[in-house]
Protein backbone atom coordinates (compact mmCIF):
# COMPACT_ATOMS: atom_id res chain seq x y z
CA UNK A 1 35.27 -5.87 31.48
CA UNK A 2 32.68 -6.17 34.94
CA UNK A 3 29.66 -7.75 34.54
CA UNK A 4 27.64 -4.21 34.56
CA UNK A 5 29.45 -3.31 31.25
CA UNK A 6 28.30 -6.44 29.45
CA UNK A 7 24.94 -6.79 30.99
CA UNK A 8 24.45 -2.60 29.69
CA UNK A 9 26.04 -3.77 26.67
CA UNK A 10 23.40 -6.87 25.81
CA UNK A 11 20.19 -4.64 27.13
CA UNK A 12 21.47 -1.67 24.49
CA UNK A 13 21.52 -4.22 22.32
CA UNK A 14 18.44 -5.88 22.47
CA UNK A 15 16.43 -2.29 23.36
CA UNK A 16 18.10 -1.45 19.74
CA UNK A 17 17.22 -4.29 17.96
CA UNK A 18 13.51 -4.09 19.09
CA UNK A 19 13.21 -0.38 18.76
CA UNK A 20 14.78 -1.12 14.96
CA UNK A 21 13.11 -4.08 13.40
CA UNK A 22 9.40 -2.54 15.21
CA UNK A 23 9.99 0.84 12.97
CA UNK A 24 10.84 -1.22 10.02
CA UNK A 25 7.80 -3.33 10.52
CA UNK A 26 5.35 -1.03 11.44
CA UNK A 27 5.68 0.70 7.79
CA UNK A 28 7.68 0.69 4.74
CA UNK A 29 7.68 1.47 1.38
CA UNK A 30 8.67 -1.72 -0.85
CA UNK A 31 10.15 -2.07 -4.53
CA UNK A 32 9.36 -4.30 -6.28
CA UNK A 33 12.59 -5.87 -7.74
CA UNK A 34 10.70 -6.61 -10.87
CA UNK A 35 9.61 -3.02 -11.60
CA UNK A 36 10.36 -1.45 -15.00
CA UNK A 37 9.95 2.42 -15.24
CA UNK A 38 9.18 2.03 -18.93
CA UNK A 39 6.08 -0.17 -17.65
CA UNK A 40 4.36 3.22 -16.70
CA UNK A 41 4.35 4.19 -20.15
CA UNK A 42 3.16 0.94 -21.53
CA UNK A 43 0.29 1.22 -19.59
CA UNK A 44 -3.01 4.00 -19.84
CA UNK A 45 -4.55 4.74 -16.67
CA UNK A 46 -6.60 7.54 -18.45
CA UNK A 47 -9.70 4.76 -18.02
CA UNK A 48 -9.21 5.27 -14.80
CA UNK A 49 -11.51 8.91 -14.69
CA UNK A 50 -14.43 7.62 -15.96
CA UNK A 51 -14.75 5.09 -12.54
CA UNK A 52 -14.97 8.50 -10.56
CA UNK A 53 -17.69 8.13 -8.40
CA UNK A 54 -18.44 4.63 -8.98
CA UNK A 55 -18.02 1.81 -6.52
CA UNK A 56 -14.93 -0.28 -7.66
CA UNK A 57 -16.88 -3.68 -7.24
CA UNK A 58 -18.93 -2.05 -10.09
CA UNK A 59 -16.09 -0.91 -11.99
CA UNK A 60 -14.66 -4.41 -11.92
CA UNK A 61 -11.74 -2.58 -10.80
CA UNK A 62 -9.82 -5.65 -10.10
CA UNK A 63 -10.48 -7.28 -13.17
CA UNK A 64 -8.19 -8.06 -15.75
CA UNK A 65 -7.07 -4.72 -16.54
CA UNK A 66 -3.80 -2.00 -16.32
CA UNK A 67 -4.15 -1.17 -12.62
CA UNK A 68 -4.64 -4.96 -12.05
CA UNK A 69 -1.54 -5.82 -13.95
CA UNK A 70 0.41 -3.11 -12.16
CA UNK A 71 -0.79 -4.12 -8.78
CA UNK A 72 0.07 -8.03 -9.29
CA UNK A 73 3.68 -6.70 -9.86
CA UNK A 74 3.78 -3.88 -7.32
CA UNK A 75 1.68 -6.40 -4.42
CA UNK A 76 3.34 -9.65 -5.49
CA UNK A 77 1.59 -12.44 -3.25
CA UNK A 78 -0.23 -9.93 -1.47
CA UNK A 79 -2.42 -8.78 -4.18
CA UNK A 80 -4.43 -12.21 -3.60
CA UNK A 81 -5.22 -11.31 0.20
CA UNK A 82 -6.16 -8.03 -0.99
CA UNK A 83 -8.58 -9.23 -3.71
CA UNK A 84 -10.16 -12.24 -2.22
CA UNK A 85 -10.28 -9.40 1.55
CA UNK A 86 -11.93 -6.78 -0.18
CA UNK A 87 -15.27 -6.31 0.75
CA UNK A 88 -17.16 -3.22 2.09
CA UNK A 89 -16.06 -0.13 -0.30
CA UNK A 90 -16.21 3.19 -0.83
CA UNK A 91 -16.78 5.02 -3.98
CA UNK A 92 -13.73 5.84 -6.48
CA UNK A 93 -12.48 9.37 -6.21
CA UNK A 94 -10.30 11.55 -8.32
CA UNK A 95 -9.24 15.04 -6.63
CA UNK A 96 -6.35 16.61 -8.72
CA UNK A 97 -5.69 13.65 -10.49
CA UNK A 98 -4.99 11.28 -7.97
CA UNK A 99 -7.02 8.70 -8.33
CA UNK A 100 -7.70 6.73 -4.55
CA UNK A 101 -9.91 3.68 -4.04
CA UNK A 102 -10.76 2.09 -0.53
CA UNK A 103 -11.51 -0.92 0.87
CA UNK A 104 -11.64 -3.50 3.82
CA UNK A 105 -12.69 -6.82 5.36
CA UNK A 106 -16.02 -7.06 6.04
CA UNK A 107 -16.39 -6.52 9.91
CA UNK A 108 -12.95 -5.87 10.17
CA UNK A 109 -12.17 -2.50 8.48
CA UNK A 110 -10.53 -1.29 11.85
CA UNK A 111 -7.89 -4.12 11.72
CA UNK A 112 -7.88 -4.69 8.09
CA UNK A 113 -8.33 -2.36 5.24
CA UNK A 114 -6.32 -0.92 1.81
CA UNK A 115 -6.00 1.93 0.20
CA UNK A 116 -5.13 1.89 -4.21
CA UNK A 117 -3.56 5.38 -5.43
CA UNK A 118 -2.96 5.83 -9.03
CA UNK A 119 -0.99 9.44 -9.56
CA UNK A 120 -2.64 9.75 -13.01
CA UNK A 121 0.33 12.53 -13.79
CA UNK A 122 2.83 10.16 -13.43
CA UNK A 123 1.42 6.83 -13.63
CA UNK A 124 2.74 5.66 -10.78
CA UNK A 125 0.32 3.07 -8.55
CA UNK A 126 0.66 3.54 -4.69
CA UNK A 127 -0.97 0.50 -2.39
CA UNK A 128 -1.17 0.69 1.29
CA UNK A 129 -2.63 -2.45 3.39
CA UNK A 130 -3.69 -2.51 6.71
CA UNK A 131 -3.38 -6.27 8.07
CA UNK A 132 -4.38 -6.95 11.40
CA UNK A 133 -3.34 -3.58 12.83
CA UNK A 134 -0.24 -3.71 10.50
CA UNK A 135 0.28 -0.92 8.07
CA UNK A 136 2.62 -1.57 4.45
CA UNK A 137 3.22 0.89 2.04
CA UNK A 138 4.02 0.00 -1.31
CA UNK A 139 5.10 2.30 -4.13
CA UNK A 140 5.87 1.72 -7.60
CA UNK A 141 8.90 3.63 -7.96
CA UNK A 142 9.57 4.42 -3.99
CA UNK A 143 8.45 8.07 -4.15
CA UNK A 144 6.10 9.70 -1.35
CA UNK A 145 2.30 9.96 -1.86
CA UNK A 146 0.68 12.18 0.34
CA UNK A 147 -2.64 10.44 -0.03
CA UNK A 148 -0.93 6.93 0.96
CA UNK A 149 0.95 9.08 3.95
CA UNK A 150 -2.40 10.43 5.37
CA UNK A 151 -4.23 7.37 5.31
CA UNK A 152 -1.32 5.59 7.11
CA UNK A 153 -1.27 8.18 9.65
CA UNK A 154 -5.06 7.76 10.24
CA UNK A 155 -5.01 3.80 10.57
């Protein structure tokens, strides 16, 4: 083989490799290897429509409750640098029973925010977080949320 075909080899192969693991990082939709689909059904998220409106600081949304036992297992470490980050907030809202709640770092939401949808229909908790300019999606049971999908679009 000349020298052309391996140095076009070894550029298609690091052009690939880039192009590859930046797609993968940019965003992706993790599951959790600990998830149980029966642990929707353990769970009542019903609580969850009384917070509409409210601010979630108020609710004590991240208190020791469903959504916070869901998101511990969904987040992993990450639900730590989401609950010690949180800071400026929006109020709670519930439009066709999706339940979303926002957040970010205070004087930082540009670079760092998150986004918590709960699909009340089917239980299912949705987290998107915004680190630095990076966007992850996570998803209980790896199905598409619009809501999540939008806001990762917007960031």
């Amino acid at each position: 083989m000349s020298v052309n075909k391996y140095a076009l080899i070894l550029l298609l192969m690091v052009v690939f490799s880039f192009s590859s693991g930046y797609a993968q990082s940019k965003k992706r939709v993790l599951k959790p290897s600990s998830y149980d689909s029966k642990m929707n059904a353990h769970y009542d998220f019903d609580y969850l429509k009384r917070l509409n409106g409210k601010y979630p600081k108020e609710a004590q949304l991240l208190g020791n409750n469903a959504l916070t036992r869901h998101l511990k297992v969904l987040l992993k470490d990450r639900f730590i640098f989401l609950k010690n980050t949180w800071a400026v907030e929006t109020p709670i809202e519930i439009k066709n029973n999706i339940f979303q709640a926002w957040g970010c770092q205070q004087h930082n939401c540009d670079q760092t925010n998150f986004l918590i949808v709960v699909d009340l229909n089917k239980n299912v908790v949705y987290c998107g977080i915004k680190e630095n300019g990076m966007i992850k999606t996570f998803s209980e049971d790896n199905s598409y949320n619009q809501e999540l999908f939008d806001w990762s679009n917007r960031n």
